[in-house]
Each structure stands twice: as C-alpha cells, then as structure tokens.
Protein backbone atom coordinates (compact mmCIF):
# COMPACT_ATOMS: atom_id res chain seq x y z
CA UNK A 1 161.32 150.26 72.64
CA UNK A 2 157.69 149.91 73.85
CA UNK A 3 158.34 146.12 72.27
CA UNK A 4 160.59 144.64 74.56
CA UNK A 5 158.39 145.53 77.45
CA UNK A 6 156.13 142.54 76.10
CA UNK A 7 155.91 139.63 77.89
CA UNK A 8 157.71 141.40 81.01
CA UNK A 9 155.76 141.35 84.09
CA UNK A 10 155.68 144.10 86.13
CA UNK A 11 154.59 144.11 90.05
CA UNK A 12 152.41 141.18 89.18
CA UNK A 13 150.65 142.64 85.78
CA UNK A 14 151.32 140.57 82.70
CA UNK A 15 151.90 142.63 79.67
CA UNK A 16 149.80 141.49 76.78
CA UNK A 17 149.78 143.70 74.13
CA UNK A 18 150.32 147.42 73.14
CA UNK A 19 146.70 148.70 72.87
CA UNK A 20 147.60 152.76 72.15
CA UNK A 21 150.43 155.18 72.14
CA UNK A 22 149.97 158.98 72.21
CA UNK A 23 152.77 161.23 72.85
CA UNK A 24 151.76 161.55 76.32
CA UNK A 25 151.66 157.58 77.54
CA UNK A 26 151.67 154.60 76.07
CA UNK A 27 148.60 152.26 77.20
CA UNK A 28 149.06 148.38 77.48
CA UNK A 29 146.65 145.45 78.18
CA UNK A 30 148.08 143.15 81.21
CA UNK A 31 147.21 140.13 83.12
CA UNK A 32 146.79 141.20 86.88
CA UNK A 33 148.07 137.12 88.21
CA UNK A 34 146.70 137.72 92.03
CA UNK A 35 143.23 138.72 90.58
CA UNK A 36 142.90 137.15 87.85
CA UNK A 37 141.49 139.36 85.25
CA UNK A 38 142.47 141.97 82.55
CA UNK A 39 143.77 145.59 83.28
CA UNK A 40 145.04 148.36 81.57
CA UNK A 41 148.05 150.47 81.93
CA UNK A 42 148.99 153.75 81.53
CA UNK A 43 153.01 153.97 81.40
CA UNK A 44 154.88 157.48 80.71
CA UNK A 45 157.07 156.31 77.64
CA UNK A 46 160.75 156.49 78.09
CA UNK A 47 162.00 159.54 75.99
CA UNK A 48 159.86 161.65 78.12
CA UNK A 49 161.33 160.75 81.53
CA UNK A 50 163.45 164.02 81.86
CA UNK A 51 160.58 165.92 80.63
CA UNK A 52 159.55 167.38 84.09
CA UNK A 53 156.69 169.25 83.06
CA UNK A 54 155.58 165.61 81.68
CA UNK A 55 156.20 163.71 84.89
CA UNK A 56 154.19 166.25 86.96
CA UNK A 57 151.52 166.17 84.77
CA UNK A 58 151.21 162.04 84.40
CA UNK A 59 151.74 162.14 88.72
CA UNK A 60 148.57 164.57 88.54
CA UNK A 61 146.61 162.77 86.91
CA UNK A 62 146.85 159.77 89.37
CA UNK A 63 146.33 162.06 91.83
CA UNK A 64 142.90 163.52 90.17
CA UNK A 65 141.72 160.70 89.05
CA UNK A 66 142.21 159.25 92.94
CA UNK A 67 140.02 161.05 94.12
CA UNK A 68 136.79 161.08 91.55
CA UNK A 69 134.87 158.04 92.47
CA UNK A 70 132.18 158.11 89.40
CA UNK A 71 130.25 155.05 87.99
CA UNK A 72 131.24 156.86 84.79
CA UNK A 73 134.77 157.74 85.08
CA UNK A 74 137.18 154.94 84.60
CA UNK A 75 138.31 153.61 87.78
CA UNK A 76 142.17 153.37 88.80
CA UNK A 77 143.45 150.53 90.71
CA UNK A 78 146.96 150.61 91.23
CA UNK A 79 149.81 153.36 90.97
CA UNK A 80 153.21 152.37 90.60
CA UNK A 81 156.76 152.96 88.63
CA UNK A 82 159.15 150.84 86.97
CA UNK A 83 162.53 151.24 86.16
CA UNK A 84 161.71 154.98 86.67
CA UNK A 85 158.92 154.92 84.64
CA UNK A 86 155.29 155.82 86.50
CA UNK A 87 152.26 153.69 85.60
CA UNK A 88 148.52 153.83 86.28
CA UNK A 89 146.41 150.10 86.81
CA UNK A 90 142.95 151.15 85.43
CA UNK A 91 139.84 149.12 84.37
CA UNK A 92 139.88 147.81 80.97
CA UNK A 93 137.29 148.84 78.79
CA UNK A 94 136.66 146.14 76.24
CA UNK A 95 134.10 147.98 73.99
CA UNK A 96 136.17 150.55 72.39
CA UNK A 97 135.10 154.21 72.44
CA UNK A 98 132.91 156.55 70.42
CA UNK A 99 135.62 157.38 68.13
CA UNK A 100 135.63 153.24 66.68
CA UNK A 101 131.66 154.07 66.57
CA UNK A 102 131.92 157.26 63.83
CA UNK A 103 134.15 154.98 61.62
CA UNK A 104 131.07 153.47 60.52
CA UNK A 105 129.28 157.54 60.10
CA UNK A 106 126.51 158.91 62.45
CA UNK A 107 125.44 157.48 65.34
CA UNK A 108 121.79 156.87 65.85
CA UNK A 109 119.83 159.65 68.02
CA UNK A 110 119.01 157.16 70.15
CA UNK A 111 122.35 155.74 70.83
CA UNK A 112 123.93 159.25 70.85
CA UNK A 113 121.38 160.09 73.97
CA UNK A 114 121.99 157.32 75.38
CA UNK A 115 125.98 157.98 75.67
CA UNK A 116 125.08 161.62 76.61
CA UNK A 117 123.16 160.49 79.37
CA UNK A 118 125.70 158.63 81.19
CA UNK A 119 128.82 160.93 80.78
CA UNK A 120 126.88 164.36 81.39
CA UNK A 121 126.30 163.49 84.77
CA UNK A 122 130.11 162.11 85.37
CA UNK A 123 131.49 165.36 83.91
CA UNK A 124 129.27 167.21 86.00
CA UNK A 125 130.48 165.57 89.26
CA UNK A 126 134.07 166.20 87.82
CA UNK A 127 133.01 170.11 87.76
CA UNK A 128 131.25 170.00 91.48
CA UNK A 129 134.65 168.50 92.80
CA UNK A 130 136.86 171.16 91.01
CA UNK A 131 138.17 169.76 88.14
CA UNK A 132 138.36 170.66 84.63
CA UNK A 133 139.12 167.84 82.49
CA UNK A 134 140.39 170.14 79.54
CA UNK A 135 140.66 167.08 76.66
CA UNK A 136 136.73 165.77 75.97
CA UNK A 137 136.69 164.34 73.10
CA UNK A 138 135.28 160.61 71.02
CA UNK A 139 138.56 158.62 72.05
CA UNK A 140 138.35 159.97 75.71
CA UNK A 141 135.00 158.37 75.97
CA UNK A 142 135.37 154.79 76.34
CA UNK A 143 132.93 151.79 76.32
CA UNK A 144 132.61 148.47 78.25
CA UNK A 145 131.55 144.98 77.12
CA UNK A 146 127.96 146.25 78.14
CA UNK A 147 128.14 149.31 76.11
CA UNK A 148 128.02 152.18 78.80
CA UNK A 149 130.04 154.89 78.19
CA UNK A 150 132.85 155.75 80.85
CA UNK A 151 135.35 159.40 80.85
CA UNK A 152 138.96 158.79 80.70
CA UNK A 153 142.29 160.65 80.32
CA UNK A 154 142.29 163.79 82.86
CA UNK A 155 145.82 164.21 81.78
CA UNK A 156 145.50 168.04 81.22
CA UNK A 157 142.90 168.21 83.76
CA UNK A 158 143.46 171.04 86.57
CA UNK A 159 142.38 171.29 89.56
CA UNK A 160 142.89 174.09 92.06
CA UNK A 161 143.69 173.63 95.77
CA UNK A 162 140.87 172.24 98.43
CA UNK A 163 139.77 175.90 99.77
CA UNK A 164 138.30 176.92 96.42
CA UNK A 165 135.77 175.37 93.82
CA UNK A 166 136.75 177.64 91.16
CA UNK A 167 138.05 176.51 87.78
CA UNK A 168 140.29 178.98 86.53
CA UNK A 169 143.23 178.31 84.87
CA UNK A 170 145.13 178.92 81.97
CA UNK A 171 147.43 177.42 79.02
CA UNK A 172 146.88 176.55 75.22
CA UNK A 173 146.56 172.58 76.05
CA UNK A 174 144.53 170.16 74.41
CA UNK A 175 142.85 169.09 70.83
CA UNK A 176 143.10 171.69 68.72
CA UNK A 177 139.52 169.72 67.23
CA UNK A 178 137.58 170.20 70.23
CA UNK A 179 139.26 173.52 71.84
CA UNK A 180 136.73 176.25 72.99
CA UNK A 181 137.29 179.72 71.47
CA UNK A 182 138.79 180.88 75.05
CA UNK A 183 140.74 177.68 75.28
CA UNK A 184 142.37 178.29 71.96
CA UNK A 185 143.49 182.06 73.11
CA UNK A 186 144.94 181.12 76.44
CA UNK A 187 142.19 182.81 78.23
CA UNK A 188 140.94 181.44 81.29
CA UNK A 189 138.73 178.76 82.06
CA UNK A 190 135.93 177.16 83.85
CA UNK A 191 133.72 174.28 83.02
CA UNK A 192 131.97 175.62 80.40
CA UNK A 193 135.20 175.41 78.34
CA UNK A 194 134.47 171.34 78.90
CA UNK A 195 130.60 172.04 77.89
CA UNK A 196 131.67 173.20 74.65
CA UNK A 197 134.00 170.49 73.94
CA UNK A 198 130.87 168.48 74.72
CA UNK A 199 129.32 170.27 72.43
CA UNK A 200 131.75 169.70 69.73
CA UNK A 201 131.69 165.76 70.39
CA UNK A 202 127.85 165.37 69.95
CA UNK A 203 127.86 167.54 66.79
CA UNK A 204 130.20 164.84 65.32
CA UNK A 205 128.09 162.20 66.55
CA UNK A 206 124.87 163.22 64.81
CA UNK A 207 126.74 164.74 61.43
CA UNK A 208 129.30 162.24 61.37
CA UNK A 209 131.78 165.46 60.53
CA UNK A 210 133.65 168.05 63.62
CA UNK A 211 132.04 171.51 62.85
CA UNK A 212 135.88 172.99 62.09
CA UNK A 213 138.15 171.47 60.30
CA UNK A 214 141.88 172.51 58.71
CA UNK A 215 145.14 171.89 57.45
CA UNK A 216 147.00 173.04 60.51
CA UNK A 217 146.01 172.63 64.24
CA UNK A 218 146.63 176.46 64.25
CA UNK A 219 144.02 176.98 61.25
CA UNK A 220 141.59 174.58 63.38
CA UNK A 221 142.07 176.94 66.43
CA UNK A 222 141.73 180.07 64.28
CA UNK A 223 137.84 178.93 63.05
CA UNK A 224 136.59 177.94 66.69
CA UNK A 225 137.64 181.67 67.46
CA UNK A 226 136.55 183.33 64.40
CA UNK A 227 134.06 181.13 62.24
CA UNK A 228 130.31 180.26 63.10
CA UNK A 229 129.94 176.37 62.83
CA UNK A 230 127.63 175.12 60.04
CA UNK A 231 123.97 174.15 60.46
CA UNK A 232 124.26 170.28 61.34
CA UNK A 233 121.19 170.04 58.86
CA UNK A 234 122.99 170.82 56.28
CA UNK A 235 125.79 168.04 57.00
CA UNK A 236 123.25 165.88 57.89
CA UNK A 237 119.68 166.52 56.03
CA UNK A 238 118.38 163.04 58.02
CA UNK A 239 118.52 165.07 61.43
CA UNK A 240 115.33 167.43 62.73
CA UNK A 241 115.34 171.00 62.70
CA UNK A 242 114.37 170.75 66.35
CA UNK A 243 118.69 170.27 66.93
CA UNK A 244 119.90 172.77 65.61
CA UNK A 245 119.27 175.42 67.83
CA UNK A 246 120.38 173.16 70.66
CA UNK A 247 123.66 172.67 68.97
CA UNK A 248 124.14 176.19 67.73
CA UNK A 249 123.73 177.01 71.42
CA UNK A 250 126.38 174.91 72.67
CA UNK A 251 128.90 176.07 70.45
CA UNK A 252 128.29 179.37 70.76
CA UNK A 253 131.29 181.72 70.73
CA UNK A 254 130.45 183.57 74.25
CA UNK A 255 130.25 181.74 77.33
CA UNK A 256 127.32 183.31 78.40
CA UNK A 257 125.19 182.11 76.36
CA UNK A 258 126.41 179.07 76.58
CA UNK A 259 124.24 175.91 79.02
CA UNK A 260 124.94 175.89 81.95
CA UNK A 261 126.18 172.02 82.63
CA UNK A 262 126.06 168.70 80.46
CA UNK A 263 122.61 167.45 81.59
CA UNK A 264 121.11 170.98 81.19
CA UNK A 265 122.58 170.39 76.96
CA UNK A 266 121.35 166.58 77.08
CA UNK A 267 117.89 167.36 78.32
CA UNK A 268 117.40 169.82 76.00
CA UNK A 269 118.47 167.57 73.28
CA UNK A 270 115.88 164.85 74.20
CA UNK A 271 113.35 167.52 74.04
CA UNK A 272 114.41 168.43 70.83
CA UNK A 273 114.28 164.80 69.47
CA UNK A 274 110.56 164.08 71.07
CA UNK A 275 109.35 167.45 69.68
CA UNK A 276 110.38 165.81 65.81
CA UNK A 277 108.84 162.81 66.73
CA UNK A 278 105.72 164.50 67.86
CA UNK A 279 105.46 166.82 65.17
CA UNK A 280 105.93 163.92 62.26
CA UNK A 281 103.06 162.05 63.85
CA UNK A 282 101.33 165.37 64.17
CA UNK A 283 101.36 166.33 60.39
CA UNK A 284 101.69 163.05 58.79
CA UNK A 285 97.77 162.71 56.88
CA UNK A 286 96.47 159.98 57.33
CA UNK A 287 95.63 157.37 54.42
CA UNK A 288 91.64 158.22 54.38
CA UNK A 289 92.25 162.28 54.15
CA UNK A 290 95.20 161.32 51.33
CA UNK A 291 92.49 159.16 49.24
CA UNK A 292 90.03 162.11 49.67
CA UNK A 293 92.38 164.66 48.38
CA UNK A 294 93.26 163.01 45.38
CA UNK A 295 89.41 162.28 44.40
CA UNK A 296 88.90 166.08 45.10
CA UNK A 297 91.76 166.91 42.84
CA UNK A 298 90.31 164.72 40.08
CA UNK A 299 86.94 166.13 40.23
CA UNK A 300 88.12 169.69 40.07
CA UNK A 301 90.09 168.77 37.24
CA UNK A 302 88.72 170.38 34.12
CA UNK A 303 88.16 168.20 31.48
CA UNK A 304 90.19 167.45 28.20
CA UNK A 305 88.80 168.66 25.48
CA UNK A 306 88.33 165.90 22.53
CA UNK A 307 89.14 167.18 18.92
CA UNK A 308 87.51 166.28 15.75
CA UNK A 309 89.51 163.59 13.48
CA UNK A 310 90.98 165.41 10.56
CA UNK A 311 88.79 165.52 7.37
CA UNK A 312 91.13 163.26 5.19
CA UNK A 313 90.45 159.98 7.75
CA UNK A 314 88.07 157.68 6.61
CA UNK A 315 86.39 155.42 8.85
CA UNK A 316 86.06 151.82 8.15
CA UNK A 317 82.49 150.39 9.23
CA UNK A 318 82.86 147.79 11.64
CA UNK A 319 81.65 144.19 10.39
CA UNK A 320 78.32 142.70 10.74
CA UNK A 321 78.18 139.24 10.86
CA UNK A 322 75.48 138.12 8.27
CA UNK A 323 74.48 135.16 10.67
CA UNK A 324 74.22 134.74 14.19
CA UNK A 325 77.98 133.42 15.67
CA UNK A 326 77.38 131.19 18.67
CA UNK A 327 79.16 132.53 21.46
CA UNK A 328 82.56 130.93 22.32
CA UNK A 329 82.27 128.38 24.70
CA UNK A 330 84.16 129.07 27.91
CA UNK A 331 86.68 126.61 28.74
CA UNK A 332 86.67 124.89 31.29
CA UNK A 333 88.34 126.29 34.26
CA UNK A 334 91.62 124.42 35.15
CA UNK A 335 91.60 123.76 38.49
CA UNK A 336 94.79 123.94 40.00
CA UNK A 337 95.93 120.48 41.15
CA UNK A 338 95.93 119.96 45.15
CA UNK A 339 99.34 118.73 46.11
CA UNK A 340 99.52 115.44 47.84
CA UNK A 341 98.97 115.42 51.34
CA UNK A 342 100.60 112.82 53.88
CA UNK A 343 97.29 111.68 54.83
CA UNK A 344 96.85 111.17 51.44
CA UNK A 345 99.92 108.67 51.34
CA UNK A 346 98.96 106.67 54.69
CA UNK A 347 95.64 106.02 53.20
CA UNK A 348 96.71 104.81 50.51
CA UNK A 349 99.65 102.88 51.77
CA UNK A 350 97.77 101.18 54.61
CA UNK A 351 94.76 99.89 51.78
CA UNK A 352 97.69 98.31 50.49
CA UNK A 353 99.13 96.37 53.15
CA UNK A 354 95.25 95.29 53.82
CA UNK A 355 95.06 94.10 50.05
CA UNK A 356 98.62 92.41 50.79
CA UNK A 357 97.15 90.70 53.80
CA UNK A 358 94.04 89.40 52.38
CA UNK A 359 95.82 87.87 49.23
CA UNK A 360 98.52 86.31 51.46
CA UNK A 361 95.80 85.35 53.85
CA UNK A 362 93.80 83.34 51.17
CA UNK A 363 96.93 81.41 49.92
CA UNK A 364 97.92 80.11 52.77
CA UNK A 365 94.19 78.84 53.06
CA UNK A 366 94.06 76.99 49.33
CA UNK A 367 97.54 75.47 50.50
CA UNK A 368 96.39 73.91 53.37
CA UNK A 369 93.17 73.17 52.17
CA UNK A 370 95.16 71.07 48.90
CA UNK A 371 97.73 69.44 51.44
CA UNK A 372 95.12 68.13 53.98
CA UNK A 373 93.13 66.55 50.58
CA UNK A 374 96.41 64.95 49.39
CA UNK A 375 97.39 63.39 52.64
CA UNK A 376 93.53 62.22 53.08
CA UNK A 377 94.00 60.26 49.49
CA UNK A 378 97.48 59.47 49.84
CA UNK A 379 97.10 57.66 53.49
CA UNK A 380 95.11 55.16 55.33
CA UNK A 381 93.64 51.61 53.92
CA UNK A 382 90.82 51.01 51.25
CA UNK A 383 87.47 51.40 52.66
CA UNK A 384 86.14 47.45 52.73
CA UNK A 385 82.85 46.96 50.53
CA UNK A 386 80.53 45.32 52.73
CA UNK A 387 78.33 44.91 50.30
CA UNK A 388 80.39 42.44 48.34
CA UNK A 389 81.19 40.76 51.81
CA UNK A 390 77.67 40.14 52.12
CA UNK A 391 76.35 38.84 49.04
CA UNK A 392 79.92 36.46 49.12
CA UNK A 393 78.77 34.79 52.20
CA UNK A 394 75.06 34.54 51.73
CA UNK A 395 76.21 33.05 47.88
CA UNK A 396 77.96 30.60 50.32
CA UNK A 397 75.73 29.64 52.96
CA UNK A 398 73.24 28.91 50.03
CA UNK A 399 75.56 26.70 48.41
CA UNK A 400 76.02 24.45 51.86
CA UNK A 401 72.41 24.27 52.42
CA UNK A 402 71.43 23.34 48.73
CA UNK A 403 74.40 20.28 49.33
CA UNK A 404 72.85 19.12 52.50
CA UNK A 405 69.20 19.18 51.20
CA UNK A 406 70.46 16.84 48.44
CA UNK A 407 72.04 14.34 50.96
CA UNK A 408 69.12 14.00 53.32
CA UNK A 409 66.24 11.99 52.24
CA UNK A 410 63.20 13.41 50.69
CA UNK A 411 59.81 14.11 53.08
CA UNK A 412 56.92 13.06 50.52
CA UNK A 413 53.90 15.15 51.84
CA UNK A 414 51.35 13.32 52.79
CA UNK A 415 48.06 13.67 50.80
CA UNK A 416 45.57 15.93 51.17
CA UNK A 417 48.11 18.07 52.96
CA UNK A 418 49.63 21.08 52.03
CA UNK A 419 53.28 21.16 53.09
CA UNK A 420 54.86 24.04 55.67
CA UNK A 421 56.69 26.20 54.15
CA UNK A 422 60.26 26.54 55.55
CA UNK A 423 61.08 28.80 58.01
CA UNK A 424 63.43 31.03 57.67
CA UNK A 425 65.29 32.87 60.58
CA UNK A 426 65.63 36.65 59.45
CA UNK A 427 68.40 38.68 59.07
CA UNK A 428 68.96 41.37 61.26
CA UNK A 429 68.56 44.02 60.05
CA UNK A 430 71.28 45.91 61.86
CA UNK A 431 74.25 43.63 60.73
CA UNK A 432 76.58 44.68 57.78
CA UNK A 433 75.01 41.32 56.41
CA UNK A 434 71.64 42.99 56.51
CA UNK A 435 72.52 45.85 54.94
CA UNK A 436 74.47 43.96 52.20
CA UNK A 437 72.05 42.20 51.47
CA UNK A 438 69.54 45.03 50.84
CA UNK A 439 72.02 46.78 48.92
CA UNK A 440 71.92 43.54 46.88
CA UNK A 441 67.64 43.72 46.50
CA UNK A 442 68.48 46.80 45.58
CA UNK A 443 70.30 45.77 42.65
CA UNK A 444 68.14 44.09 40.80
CA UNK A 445 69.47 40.93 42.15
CA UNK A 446 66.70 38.12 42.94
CA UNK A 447 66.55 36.12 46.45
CA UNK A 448 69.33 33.27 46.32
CA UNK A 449 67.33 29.60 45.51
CA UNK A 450 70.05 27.78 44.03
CA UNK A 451 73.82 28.43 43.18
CA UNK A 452 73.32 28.30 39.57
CA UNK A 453 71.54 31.37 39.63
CA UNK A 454 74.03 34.33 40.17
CA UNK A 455 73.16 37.88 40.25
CA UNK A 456 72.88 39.70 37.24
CA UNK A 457 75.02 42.56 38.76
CA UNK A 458 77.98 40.86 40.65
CA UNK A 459 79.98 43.68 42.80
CA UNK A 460 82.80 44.87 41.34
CA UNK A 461 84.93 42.77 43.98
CA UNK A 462 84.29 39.44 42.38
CA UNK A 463 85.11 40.35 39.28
C-alpha cells in the first residue's frame, strides 16, 4: 500500500522513498519541484483514516507544531491532504537521530553534552508555550548534515487552551521505555513528566542500556513505578562517580525532587563531568613523587636473608692460569656503513663526464694533428735543391771559360814582370748562387780550376 504511492507526486512534492513507518504515520522523503530541495513527509497511513481519535491527533500536531518556532524543533513547511489522507511538509534531517548513534554503544560525554545542550533549551521553550510533548525519546531526536540535534514528533503532545500555561493532562500514551512513573498510572502531568523522559534518554546515552527493561510494555511500565533504576556505574564502569547522583536525581520516582527544567539537568551534568576531570588531574602523582615512592619502598624493604650451602656441596676452586693470558684484543668496531647520498652520486657522475670530455677532447686533437701531417707530405711540389743548382752552373760557366782561354792566344809576360793575377768579379753573396756555392766549400769541395776536376761529393741530384 505505502508502495504505490512511490513515484506519485503530490501538490508538487516528489515521493522518493519510504524513510519510516510507525503505526501512527508513515514518513517519506520527496522532491519539493518549485524549491528545489529535499523534504520530508508525514502522511496518516490509510487503515487509520476512520480512526477519529487518530485524525484529531495527526491535525494537532500540525497545529502545535505551527506555532513553536525553535532553532531546535523541526520546522514544518507545508500542511496538506491527499486523497483524504493529511500530510505534514517538514525539514529533512539528513543525519539520522540519536537512536542510529547507540547502535554503535555509548556516546562520548562530550558528544552526549553537546546534544543536551541544544534540545534542553528547545524543550524548555516547548514547556514556556504550554506544551507537553509526552514521547522524548533517541528516535524523536533527530540530526542534520551538521550534526545539531533538532525535537520532532509532538504527536501525543497536549496543549491546553491560550488562557492557561498549565500542563495538566491525562492518558496512558507514549513509550512504555521512557514513561514517567505518573505517566505510566494515568496520573496527571506537567513538564516534569518530559524531564524524566529526558532523563531516561541521557542514561541510555552514557550506559549504552535504558535503566528498565522487560518482556511486556506492561512489565516495563510496572519497574518505572515500582523499581529504583541501577547505578549507571555499574552498567558503565568507564563513567565518573560525579553522574550518578545527577542521574539518580532525574529519575527519581517523586516529582518533587525531581530538576526543575532540562538546562537546570544539563548544567548540572557538565558540572559533574568537569568535577571528574578536575579531580583525575588533582590526584594523579606525578612521575617524580612515583619514582620517590618506589625508592622509599625499596629501602624500607628488609633484607633477604642468605643461607649457608648445604654441607654435602663441594666447591670447585676456580682456575689459575699458570702464565699470564694476554688480554683479548678488542675488535675492531664495525662501523655501520653510511648509505649513499645523492650528492654522493652527482659527484661522482659529473668527474665522469669531465674524464669523458678530456679523453674525447685529446682525440680529436691527435686526429687532426695526424691529418694536417699527412696532407703536408702528401701535397705540394719537391722543395728544389739550390745547392745542386748552383754548383751545376758554376761546373758550367767554368767549362766555357776554360774553352775560350784555349782559343785565344797566349799573353807571354814580359820579363822581369810579375803577371796580374785575374780578377775575379765576386759572387754575391745574397744570391741562391752564393749560397750554393758555400754550401759547396762547405763540402769539402775545392774552388773549380778546370773541368776535369769534379767535386769529391757531387749532390745527390747529379747522380
């Protein structure tokens, strides 16, 4: 039945998914199309449509819940029926509620204050405007994306008329769980009825257990009348003993003794918290008077009396070297190998590349050194020998001189005087000639007179 209503849209809210279903309403998550966003709605279910008592009751909660504007009551947006069936639009709170939060055990203190310290002031308001919520309980207490706690489901809530801001009323409605002793006779009630619910739901949260449990709702009802709860140390050795009188007090079986609104019970529970923390610090010792103590303790410690070996040991002397033993040479103490270092590796990789530079560096000068010498041998023409030049032509110029002195006729000195010697024109001695010819003095080669007298050491050219 609830089914087929997904998918449908109703009054402009897309319905999503089924999200809870009580006996009182089923709850959806929608798709509001004009704004865009997530809701949730509260829809009476169908079988309880001729239920009048039911329809007056879902009508009245709209109606209370209209007119608390809390930052931590959920908000209702939109009020509306289909096909005879009344709805509520209301926020939707995507962070689940304390009752997902116990599935894992205890909450922290310091989460469990910090949940306490939003909703005691919202149900506080709720009790200042004249209404009595009647239901408090983990899955009534719903969380946002952020975390913050929010107060939902006044659906047995009461409220009396406008004139009067007393909550009186009466009924056997609600958890049987998280019922107050009056609430679970029918008596009548005011708002401390809600502060021990309250009471009930932060017991749970620090034990991880509610203080009365049973078979039967009626059984449940019967111990919040009849039974004391248990210590909440002894369900939960990790909490203070600073609690327990706080929580004793807040589910205690007369009213009167009872606080006297939420913040009243969450203020003294923060008190009760920094009075643990205070007194751990305070009588924690410290590691100097712990060291102390146990150095006292040893030197008033009596000491253990030795007793003589028995009579049937005998002792073995200990050996005496009959020479001196050199003492054992220490060994040498093995350092423990640095590991390489990437400075390391660049140093040694860049003396490398220098090496590689310098070796390619030096071949390339030996090659062109060896192919400038081969072109230098290979190229070019012989180098004349002027020397041989030389000596050819003077050889020569002999020869034609000797062969004209023959021809001409012979000068016979006259007597008594002593013939001129020839003149000769020098060389230069700047001319290849010049220098030829010295190389050929140099020789061992005597001045040309006559052509039949060649020099002993003719220049390799004439050969």
């Amino acid at each position: 039945m609830t089914q087929s209503l997904i998918g449908a849209t109703i009054h402009g809210y897309l319905l999503l998914e089924e999200i809870a279903h009580g006996g009182m309403a089923t709850v959806y998550r929608a798709h509001q199309l004009s704004m865009k966003r997530d809701v949730a709605i509260k829809m009476l279910p169908e079988q309880l449509l001729h239920h009048s008592s039911s329809l007056e009751r879902f009508q009245q909660e709209a109606s209370i819940v209209a007119r608390l504007e809390h930052r931590a009551i959920v908000p209702v947006h939109d009020y509306g029926e289909y096909q005879g069936r009344p709805y509520l639009v209301m926020r939707f709170m995507d962070g689940g509620s304390v009752d997902d939060l116990l599935i894992d055990g205890p909450i922290p203190p310091e989460r469990t204050l910090a949940i306490l310290q939003q909703i005691a002031p919202a149900l506080d308001y709720a009790h200042r405007e004249g209404v009595l919520h009647r239901d408090l309980k983990p899955s009534n207490i719903l969380l946002d994306a952020n975390g913050d706690a929010y107060i939902t489901d006044f659906g047995i809530a009461r409220i009396l008329g406008s004139t009067t801001k007393q909550l009186t009323t009466s009924g056997v409605v609600g958890t049987p769980s998280y019922m107050s002793p009056e609430q679970a006779q029918g008596k009548d009630l005011d708002y401390r009825s809600d502060l021990y619910a309250l009471g009930v739901v932060v017991f749970e949260m620090l034990t991880g257990q509610r203080p009365f449990d049973g078979d039967t709702p009626y059984n449940i009802a019967v111990k919040h009348v009849t039974e004391p709860p248990p210590l909440p140390c002894q369900v939960n050795p990790l909490l203070p003993a600073t609690v327990e009188p706080v929580l004793l007090k807040a589910l205690d079986k007369s009213i009167e003794r009872r606080y006297t609104s939420a913040r009243e019970l969450v203020e003294a529970l923060d008190r009760a918290f920094a009075e643990a923390r205070a007194g751990a610090s305070a009588t924690e010792p410290s590691l100097q008077h712990a060291l102390r103590d146990v150095l006292a303790r040893r030197e008033q410690a009596p000491p253990v009396p030795v007793s003589p070996p028995p009579a049937h040991i005998q002792f073995v002397p200990a050996y005496q070297p009959s020479h001196m033993i050199a003492p054992p040479v220490s060994a040498a103490i093995r350092r423990r190998k640095r590991p390489p270092r990437a400075t390391d590796r660049v140093t040694w990789v860049t003396f490398l590349l220098v090496m590689l530079g310098g070796l390619v560096a030096v071949g390339l000068i030996v090659a062109y050194y060896l192919m400038g010498s081969g072109e230098a041998s290979g190229s070019g023409a012989p180098t004349p020998d002027l020397a041989a030049t030389a000596i050819f032509k003077l050889t020569a110029t002999r020869a034609a001189i000797d062969a004209a002195g023959d021809a001409a006729p012979a000068q016979v000195p006259e007597p008594g005087v002593t013939p001129a010697p020839p003149q000769m024109t020098p060389l230069p001695t700047n001319t290849p000639r010049a220098g030829a010819l010295s190389s050929a003095i140099g020789l061992g080669c005597e001045p040309l007179t006559s052509w039949s007298s060649p020099c002993p050491h003719p220049p390799a050219s004439f050969l």
